[in-house]
N, C-alpha and C. Protein backbone atom coordinates (compact mmCIF):
# COMPACT_ATOMS: atom_id res chain seq x y z
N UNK A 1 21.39 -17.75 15.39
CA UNK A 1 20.31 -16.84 15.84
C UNK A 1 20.39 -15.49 15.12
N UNK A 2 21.37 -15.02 15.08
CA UNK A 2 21.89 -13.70 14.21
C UNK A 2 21.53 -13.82 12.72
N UNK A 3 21.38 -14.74 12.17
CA UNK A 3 21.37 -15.46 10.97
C UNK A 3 19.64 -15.05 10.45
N UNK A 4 18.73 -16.18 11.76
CA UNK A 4 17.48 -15.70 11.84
C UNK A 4 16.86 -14.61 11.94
N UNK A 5 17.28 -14.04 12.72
CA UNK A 5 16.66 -12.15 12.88
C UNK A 5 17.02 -11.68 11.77
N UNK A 6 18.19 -11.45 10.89
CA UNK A 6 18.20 -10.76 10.41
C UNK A 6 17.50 -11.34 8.87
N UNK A 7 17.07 -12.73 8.57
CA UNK A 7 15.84 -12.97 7.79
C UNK A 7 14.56 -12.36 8.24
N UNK A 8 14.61 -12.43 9.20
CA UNK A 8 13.05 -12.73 9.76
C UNK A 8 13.01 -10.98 9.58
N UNK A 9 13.62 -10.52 10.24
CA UNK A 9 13.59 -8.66 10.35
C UNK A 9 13.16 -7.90 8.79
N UNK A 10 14.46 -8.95 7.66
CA UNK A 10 13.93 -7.93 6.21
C UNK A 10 12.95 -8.70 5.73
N UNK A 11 12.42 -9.82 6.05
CA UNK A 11 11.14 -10.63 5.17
C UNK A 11 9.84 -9.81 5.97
N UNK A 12 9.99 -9.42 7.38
CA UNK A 12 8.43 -8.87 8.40
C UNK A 12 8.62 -7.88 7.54
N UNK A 13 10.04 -6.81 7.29
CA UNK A 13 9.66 -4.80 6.82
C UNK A 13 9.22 -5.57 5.53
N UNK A 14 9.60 -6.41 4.73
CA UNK A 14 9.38 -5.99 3.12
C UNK A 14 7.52 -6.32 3.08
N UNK A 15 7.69 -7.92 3.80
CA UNK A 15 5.94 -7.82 4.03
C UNK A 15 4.84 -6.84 4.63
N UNK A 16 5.50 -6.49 5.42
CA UNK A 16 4.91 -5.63 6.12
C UNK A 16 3.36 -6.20 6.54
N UNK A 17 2.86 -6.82 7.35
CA UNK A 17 1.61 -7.24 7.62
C UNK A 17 0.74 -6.41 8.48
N UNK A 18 1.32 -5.34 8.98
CA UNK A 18 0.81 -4.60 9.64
C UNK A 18 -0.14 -3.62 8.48
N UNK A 19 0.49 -3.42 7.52
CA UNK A 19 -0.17 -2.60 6.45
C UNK A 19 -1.19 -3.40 5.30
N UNK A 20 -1.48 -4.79 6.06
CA UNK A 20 -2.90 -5.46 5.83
C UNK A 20 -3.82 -5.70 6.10
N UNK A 21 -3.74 -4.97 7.36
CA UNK A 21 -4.42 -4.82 8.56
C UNK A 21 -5.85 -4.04 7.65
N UNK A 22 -5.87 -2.57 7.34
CA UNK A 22 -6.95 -2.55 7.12
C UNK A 22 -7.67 -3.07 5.88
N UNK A 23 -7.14 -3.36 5.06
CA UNK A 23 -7.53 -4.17 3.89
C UNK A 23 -8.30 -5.30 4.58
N UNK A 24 -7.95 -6.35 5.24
CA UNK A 24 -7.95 -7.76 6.04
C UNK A 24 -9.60 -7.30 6.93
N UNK A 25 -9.44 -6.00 7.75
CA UNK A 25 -10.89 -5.20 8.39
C UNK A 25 -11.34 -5.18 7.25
N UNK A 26 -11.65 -4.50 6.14
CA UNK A 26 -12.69 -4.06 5.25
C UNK A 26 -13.21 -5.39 4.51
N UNK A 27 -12.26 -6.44 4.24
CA UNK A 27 -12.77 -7.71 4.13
C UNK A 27 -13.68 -8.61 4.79
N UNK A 28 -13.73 -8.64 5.99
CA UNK A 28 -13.37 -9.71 6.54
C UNK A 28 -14.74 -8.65 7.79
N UNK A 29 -15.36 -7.83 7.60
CA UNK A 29 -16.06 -7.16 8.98
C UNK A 29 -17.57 -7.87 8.82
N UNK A 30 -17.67 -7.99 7.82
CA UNK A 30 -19.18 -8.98 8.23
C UNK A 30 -18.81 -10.69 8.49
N UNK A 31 -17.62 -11.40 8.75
CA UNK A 31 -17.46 -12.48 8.55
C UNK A 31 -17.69 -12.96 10.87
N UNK A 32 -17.55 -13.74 11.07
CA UNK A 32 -17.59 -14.38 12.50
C UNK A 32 -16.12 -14.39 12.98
N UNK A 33 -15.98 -14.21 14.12
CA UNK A 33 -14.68 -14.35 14.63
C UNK A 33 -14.29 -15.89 13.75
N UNK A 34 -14.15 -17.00 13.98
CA UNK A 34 -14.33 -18.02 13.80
C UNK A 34 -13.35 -17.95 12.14
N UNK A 35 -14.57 -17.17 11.46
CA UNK A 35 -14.51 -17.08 9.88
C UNK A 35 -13.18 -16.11 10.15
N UNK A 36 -13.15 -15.51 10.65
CA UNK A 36 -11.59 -14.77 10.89
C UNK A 36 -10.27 -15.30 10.66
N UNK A 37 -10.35 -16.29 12.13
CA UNK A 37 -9.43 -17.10 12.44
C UNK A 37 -9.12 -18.14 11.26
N UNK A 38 -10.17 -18.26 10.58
CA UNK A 38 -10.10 -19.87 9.20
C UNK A 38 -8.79 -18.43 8.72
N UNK A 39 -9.36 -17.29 7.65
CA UNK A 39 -9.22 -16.95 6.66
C UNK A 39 -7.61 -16.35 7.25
N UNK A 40 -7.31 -15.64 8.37
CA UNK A 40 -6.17 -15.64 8.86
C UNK A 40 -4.77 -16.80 8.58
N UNK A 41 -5.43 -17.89 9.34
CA UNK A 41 -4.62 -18.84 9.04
C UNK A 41 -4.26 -19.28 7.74
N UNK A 42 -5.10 -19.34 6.88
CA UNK A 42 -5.32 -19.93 5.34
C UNK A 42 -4.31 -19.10 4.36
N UNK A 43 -4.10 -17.52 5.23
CA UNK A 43 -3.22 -16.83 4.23
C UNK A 43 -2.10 -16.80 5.01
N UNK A 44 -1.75 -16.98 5.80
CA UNK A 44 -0.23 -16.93 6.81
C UNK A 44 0.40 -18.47 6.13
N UNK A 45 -0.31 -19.80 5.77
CA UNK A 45 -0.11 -20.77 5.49
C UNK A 45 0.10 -20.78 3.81
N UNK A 46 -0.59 -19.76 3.21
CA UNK A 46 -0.45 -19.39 1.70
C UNK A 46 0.91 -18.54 1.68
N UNK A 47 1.19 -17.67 2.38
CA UNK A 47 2.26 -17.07 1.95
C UNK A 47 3.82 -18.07 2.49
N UNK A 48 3.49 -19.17 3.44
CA UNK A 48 4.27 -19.56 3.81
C UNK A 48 4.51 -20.32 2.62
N UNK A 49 4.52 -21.33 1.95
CA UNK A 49 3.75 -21.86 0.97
C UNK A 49 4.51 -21.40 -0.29
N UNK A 50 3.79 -20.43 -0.61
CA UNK A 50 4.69 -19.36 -1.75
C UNK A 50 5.89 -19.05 -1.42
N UNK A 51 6.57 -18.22 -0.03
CA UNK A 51 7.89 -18.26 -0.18
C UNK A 51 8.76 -19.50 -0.27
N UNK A 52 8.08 -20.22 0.92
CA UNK A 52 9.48 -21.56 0.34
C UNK A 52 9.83 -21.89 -1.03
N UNK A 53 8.59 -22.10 -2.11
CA UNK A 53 8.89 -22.11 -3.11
C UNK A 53 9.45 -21.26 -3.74
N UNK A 54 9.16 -19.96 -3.84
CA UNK A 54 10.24 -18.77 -4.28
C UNK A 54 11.94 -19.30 -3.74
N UNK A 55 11.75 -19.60 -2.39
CA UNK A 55 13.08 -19.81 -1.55
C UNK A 55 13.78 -20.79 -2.55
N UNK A 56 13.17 -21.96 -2.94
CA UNK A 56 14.10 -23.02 -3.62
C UNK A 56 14.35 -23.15 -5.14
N UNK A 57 13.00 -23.19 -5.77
CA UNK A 57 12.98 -23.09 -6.91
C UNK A 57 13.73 -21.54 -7.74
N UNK A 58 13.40 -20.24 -6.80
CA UNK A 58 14.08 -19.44 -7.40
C UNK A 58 15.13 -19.35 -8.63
N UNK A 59 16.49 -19.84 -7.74
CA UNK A 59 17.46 -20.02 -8.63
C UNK A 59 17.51 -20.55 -10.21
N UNK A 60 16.53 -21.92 -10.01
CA UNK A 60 16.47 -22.38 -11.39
C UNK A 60 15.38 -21.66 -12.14
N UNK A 61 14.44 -20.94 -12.25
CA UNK A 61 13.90 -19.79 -13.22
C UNK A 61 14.96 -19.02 -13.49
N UNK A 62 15.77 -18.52 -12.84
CA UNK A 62 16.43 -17.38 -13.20
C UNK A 62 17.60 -17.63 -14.00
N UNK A 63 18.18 -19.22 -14.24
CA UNK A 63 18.84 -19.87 -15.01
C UNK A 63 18.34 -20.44 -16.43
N UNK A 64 16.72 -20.45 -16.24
CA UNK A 64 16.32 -21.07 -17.16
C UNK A 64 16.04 -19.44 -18.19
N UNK A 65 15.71 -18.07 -17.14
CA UNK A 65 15.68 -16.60 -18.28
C UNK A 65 17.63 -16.21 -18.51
N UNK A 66 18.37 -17.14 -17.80
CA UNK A 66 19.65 -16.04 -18.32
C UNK A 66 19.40 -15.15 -17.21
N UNK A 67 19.14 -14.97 -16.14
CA UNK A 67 19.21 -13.59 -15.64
C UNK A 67 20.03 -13.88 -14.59
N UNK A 68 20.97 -12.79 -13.99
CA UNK A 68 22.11 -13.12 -13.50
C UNK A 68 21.49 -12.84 -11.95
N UNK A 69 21.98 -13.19 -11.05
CA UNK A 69 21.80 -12.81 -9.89
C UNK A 69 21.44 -11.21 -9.28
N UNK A 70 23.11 -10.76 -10.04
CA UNK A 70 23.17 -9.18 -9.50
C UNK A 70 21.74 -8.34 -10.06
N UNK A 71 22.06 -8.91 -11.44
CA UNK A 71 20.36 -8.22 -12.32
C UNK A 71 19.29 -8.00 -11.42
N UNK A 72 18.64 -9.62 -10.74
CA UNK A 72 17.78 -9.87 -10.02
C UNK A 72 17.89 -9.00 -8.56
N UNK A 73 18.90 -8.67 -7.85
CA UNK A 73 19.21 -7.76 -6.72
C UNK A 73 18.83 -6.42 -7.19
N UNK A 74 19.26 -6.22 -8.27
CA UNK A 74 18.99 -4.68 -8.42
C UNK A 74 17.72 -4.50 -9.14
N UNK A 75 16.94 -5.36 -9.33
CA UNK A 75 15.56 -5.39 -10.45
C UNK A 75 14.36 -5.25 -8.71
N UNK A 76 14.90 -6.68 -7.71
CA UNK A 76 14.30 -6.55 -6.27
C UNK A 76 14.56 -5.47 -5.99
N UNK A 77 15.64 -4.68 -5.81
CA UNK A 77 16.17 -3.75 -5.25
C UNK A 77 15.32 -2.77 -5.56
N UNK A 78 14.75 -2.63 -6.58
CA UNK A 78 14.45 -1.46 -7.37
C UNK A 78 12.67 -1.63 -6.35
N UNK A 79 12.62 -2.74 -6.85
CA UNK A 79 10.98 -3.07 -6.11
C UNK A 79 10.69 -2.97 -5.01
N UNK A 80 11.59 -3.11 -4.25
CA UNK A 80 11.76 -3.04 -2.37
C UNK A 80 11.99 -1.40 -2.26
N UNK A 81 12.53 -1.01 -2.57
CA UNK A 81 12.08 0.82 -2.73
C UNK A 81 11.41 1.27 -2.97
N UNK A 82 10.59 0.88 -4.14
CA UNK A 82 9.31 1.81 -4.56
C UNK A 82 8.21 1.09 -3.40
N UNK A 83 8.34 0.00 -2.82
CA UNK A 83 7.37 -0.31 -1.71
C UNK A 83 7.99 0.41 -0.43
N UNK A 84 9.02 0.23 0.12
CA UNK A 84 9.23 1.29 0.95
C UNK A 84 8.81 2.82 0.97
N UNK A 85 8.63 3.72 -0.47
CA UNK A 85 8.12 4.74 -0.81
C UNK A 85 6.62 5.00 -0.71
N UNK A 86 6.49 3.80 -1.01
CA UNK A 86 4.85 3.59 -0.93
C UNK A 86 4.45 3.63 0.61
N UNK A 87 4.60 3.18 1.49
CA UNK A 87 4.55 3.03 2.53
C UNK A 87 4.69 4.39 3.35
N UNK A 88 5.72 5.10 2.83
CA UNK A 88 6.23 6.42 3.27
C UNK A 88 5.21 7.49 2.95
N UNK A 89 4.29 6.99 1.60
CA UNK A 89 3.47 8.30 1.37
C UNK A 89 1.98 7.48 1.11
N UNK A 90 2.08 6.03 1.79
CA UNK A 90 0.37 6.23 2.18
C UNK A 90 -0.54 5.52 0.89
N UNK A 91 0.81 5.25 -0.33
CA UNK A 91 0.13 4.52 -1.45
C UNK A 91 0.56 3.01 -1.39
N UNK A 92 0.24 2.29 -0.11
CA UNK A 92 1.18 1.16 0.04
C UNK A 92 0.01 0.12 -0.74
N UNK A 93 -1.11 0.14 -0.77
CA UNK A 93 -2.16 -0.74 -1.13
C UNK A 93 -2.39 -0.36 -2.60
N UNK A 94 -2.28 0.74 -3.15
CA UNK A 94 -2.70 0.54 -4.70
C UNK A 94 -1.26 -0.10 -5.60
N UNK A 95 0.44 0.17 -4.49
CA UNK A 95 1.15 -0.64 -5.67
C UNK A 95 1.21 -1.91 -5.25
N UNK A 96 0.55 -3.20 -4.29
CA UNK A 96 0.37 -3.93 -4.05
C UNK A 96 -1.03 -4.50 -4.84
N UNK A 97 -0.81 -3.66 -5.82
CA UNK A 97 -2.41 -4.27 -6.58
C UNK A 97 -3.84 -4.12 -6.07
N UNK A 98 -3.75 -3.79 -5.23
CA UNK A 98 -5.75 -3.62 -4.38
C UNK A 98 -5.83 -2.40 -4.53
N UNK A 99 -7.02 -2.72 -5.44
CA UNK A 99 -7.72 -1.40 -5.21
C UNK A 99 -9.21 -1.45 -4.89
N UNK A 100 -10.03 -0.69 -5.55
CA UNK A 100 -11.55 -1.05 -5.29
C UNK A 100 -11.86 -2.16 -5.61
N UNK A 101 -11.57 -2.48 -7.25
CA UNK A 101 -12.48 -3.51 -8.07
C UNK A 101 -11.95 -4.85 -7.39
N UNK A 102 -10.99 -4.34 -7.24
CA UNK A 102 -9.98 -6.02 -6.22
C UNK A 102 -10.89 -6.26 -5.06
N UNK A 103 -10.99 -5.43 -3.96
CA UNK A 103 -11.64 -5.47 -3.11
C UNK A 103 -12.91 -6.00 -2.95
N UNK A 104 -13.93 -5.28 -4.22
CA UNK A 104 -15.37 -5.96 -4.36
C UNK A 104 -15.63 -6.85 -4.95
N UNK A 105 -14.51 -7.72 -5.33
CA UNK A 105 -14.42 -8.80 -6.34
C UNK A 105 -14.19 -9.53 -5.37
N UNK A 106 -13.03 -9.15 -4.39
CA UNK A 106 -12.70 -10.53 -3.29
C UNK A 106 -14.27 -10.42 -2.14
N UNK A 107 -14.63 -9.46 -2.23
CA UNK A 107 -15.81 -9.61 -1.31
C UNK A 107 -16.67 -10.28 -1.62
N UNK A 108 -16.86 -11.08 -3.13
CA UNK A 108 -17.89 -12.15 -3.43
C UNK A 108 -17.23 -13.66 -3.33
N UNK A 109 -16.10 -13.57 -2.95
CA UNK A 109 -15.58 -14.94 -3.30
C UNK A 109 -15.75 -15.54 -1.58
N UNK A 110 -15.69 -16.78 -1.91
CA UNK A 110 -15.72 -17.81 -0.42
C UNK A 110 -14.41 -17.72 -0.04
N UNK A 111 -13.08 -17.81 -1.04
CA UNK A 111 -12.39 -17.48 -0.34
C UNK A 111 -10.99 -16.35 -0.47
N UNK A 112 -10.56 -15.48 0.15
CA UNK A 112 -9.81 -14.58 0.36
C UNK A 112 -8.24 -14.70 0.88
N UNK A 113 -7.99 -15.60 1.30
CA UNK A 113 -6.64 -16.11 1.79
C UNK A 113 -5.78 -16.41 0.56
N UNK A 114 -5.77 -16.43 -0.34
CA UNK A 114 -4.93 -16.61 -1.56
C UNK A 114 -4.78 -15.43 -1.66
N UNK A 115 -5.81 -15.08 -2.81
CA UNK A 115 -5.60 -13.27 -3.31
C UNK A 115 -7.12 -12.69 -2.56
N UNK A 116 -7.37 -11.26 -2.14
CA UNK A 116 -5.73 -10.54 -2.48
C UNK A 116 -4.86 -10.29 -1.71
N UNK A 117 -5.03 -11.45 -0.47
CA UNK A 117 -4.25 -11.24 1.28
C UNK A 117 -2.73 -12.08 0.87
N UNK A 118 -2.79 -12.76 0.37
CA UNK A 118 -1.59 -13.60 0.27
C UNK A 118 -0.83 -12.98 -0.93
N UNK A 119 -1.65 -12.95 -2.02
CA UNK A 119 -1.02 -12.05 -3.18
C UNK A 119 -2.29 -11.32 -3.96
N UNK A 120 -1.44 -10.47 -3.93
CA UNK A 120 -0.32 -9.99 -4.17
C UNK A 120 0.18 -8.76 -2.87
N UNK A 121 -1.10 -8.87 -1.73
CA UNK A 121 -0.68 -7.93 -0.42
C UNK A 121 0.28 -8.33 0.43
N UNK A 122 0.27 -9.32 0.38
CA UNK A 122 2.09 -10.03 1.60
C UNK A 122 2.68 -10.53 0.28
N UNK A 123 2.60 -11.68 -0.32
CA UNK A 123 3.84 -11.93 -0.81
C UNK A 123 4.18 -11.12 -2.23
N UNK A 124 4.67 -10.63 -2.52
CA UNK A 124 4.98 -9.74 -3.46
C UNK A 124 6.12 -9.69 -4.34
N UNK A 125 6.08 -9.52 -5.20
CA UNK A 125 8.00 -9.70 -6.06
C UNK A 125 9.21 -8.95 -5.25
N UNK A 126 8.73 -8.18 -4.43
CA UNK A 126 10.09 -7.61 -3.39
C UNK A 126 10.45 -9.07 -2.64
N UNK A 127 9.30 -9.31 -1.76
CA UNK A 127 9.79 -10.45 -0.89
C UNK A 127 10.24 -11.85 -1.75
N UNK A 128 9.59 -12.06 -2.72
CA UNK A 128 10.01 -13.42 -3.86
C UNK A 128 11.76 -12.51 -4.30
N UNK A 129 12.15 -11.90 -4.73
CA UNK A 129 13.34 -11.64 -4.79
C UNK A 129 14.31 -11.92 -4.09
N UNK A 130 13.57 -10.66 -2.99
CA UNK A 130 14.67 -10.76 -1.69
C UNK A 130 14.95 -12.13 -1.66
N UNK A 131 13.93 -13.14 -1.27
CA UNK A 131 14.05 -14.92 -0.88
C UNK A 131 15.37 -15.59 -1.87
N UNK A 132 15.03 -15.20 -3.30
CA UNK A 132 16.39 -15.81 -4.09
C UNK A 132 17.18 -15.12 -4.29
N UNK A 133 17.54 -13.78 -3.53
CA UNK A 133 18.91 -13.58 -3.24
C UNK A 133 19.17 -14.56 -1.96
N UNK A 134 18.57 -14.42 -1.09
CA UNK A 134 19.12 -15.37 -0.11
C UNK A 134 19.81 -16.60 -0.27
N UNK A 135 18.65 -17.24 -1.33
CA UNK A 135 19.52 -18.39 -1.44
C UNK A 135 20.57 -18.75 -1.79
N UNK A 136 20.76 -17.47 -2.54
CA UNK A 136 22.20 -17.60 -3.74
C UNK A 136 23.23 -17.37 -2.23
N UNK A 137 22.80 -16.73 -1.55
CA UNK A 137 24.09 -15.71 -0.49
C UNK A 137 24.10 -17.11 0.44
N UNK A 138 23.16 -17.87 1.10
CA UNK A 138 23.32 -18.82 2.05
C UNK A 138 23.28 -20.32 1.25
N UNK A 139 24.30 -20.73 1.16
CA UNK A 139 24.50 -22.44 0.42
C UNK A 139 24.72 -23.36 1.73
N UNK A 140 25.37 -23.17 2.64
CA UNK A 140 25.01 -24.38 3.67
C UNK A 140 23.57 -24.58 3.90
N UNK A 141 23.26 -26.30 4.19
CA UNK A 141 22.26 -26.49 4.76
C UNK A 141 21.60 -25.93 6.10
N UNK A 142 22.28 -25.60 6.71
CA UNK A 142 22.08 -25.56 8.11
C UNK A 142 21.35 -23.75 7.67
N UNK A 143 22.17 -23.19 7.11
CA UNK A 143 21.42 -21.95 6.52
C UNK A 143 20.19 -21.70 5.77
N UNK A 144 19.76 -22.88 5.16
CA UNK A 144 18.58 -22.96 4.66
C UNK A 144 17.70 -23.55 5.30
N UNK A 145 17.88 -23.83 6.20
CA UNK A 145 17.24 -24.71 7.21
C UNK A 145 16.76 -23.27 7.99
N UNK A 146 17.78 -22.61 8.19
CA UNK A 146 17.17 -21.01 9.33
C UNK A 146 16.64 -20.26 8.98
N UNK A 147 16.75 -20.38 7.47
CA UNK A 147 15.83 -19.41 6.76
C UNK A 147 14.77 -20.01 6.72
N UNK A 148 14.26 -21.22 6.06
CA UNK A 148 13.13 -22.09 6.23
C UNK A 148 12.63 -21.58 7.59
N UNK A 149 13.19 -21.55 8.76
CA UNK A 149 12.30 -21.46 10.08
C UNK A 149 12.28 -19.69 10.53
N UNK A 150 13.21 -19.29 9.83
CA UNK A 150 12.79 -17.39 9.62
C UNK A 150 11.20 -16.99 8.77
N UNK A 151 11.08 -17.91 7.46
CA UNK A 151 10.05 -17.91 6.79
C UNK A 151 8.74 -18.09 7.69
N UNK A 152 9.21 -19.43 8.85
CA UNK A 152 7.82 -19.71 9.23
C UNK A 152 7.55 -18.74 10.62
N UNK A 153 8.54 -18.35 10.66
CA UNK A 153 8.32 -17.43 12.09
C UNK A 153 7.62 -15.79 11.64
N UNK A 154 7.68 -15.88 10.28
CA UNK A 154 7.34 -14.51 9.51
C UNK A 154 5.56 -14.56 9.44
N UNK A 155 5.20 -16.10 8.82
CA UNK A 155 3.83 -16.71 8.59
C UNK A 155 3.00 -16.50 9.94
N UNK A 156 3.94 -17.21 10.76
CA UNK A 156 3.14 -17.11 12.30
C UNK A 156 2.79 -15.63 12.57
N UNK A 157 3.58 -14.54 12.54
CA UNK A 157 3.40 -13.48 13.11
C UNK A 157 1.97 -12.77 12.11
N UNK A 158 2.21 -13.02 10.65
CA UNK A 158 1.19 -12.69 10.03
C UNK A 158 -0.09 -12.75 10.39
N UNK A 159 0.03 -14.47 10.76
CA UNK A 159 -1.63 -15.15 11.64
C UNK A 159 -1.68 -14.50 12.68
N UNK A 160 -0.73 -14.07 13.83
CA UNK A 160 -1.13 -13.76 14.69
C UNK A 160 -1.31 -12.08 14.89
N UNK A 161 -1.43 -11.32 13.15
CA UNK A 161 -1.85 -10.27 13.20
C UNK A 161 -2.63 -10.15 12.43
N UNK A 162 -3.53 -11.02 11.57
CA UNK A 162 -4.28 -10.69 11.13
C UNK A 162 -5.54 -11.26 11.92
N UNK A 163 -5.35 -12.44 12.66
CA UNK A 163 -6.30 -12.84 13.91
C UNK A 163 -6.79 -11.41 14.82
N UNK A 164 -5.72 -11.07 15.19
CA UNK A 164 -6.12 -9.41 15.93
C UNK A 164 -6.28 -8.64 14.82
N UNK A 165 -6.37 -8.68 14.16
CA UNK A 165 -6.45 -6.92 12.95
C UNK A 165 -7.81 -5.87 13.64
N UNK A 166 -8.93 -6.65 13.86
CA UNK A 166 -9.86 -5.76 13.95
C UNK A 166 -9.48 -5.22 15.66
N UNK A 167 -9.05 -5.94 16.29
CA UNK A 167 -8.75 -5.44 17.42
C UNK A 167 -7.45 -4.72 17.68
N UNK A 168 -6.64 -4.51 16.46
CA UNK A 168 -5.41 -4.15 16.24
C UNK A 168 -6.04 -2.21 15.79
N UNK A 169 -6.99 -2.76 14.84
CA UNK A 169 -7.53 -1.32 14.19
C UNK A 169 -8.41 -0.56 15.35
N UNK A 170 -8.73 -0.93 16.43
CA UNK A 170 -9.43 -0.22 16.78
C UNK A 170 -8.75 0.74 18.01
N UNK A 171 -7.55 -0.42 18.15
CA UNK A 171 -6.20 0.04 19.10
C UNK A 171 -5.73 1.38 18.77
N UNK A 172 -4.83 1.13 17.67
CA UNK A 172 -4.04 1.58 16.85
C UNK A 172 -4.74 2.84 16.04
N UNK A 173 -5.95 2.47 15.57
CA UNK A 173 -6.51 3.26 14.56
C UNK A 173 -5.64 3.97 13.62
N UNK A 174 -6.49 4.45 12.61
CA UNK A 174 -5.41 4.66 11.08
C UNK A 174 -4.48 5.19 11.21
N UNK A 175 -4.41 6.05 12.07
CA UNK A 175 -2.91 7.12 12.41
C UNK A 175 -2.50 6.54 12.56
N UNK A 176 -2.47 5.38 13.76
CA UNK A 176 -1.16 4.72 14.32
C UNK A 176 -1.00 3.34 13.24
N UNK A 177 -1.67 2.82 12.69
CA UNK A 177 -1.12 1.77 11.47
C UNK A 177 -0.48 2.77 10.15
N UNK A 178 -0.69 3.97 10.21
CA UNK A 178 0.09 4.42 9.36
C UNK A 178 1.75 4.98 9.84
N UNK A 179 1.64 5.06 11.17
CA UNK A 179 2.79 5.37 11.61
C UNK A 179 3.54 4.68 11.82
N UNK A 180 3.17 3.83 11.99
CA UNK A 180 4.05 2.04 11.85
C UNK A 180 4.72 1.84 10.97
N UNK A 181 3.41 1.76 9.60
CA UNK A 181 4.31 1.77 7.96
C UNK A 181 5.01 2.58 7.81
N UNK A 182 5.61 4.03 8.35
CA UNK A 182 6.19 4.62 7.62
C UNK A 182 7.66 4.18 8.24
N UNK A 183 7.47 3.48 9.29
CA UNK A 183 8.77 3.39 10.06
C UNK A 183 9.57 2.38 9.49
N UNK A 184 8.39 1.42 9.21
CA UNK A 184 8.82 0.15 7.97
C UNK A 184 9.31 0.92 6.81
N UNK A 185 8.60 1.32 6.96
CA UNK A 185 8.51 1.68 5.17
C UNK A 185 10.23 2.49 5.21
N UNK A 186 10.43 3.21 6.15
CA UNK A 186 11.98 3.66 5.88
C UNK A 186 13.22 2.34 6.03
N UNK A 187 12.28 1.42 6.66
CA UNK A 187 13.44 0.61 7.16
C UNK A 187 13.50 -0.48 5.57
N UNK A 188 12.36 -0.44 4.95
CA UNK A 188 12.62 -0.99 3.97
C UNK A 188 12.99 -0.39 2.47
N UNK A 189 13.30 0.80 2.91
CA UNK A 189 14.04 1.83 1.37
C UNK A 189 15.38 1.48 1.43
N UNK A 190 15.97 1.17 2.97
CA UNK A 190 16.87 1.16 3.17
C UNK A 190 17.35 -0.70 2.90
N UNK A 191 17.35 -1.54 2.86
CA UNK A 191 17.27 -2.40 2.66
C UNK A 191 17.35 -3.06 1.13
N UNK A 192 16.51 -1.92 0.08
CA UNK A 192 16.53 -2.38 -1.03
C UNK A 192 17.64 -0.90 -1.44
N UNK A 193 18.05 -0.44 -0.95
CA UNK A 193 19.46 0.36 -1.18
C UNK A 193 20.56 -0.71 -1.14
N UNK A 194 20.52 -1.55 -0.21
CA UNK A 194 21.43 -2.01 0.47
C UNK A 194 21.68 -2.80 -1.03
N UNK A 195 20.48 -3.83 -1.37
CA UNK A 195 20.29 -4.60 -2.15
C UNK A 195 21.35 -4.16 -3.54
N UNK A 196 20.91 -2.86 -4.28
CA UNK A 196 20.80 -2.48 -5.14
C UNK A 196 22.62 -1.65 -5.48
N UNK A 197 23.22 -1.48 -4.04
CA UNK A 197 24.61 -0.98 -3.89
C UNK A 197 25.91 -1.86 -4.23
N UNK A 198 24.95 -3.04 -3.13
CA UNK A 198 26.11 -4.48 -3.10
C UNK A 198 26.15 -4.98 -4.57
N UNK A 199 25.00 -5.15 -5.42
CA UNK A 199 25.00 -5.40 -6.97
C UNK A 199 25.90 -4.79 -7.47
N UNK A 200 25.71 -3.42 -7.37
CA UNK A 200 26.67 -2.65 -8.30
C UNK A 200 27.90 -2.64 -8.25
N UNK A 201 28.40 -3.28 -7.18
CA UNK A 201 29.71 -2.82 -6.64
C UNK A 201 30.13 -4.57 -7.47
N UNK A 202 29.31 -5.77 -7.10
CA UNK A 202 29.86 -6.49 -7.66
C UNK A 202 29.96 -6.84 -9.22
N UNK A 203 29.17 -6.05 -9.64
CA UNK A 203 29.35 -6.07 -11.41
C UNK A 203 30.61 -5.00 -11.77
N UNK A 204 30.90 -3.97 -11.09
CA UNK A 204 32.23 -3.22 -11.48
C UNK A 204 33.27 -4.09 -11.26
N UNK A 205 33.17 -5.24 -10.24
CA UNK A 205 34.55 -5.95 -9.47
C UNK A 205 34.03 -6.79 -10.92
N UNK A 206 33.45 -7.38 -11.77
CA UNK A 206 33.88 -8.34 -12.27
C UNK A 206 34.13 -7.52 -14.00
N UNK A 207 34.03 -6.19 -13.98
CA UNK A 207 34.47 -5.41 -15.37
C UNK A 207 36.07 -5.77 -15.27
């Protein structure tokens, strides 16, 4: 259980789904409840989707560039900070790639649950990182198995906030979805510190 939370805890800060919230409203406000609920699900099931594969396959890309693990911790590391920063000062959506032209581009398409809700706004090279450090750090099955069900407990919560978003935004309103992110957003500077410390310390142990 300890195992799970503490996946599930750094995969929710690095995603942060709360800070898709209004992106997901500005999309999605002429669509039907109905059309909500499809496009909700479609990207909670897309990002689920994408991480497992990040989760497994990871390792072997990073064998097939030569790139060492620690590299990859401190390269995530580096990325999980500048999104935590982002978050902290309110630019969390332009380094997640959306901007206008993204926006009015996804507003002609049928569908939106891939990009730009799935990617590059939830799943992102912080969270694809973070995922293959994990794997490298957890080799029992039974550990990949909890992460597998940390992943899907991450997806669910997504659906079941982007299903409410408009009723989330009207709660909450911008102050309070920004006050949220910033709380994330510290909890995830801290996290890709963490990332970026433990690297270093293990490339001096192997000088």
């Amino acid at each position: 259980m300890e195992l799970f939370i503490y996946i599930f805890a750094a995969l929710f800060s690095v995603l942060n789904p709360l800070g898709a919230v209004p992106i997901f409203v500005g999309l999605t406000q002429d669509y039907t409840k109905a059309e909500r609920s499809r496009v909700s699900l479609l990207t909670a099931l897309n990002v689920f989707i994408i991480l497992v594969i990040s989760f497994f396959i990871g390792e072997y890309v990073l064998k097939f560039f030569g790139i060492s693990i620690d590299a990859l911790r401190i390269a995530g590391g580096l990325i999980i900070v500048s999104s935590g920063f982002s978050l902290l000062t309110g630019n969390f959506n332009k380094t997640r790639g959306v901007n206008k032209k993204v926006e009015s581009d996804a507003q002609t398409r049928n569908q939106i649950a891939l990009t730009p809700l799935a990617i590059p706004m939830l799943a992102g090279p912080g969270s694809i990182s973070l995922l293959i450090a994990f794997y490298q750090d957890y080799t029992k099955i039974s550990e990949k198995v909890i992460a597998c069900l940390a992943i899907l407990g991450v997806a669910v919560v997504i659906f079941l906030v982007l299903k409410s978003a408009h009723y989330l935004s009207r709660i909450l309103g911008a102050s309070g979805i920004v006050a949220i992110s910033r709380i994330i957003g510290f909890i995830v500077i801290a996290i890709g510190v963490q990332y970026i410390s433990s690297s270093i310390v293990n490339i001096f142990k192997t000088i």
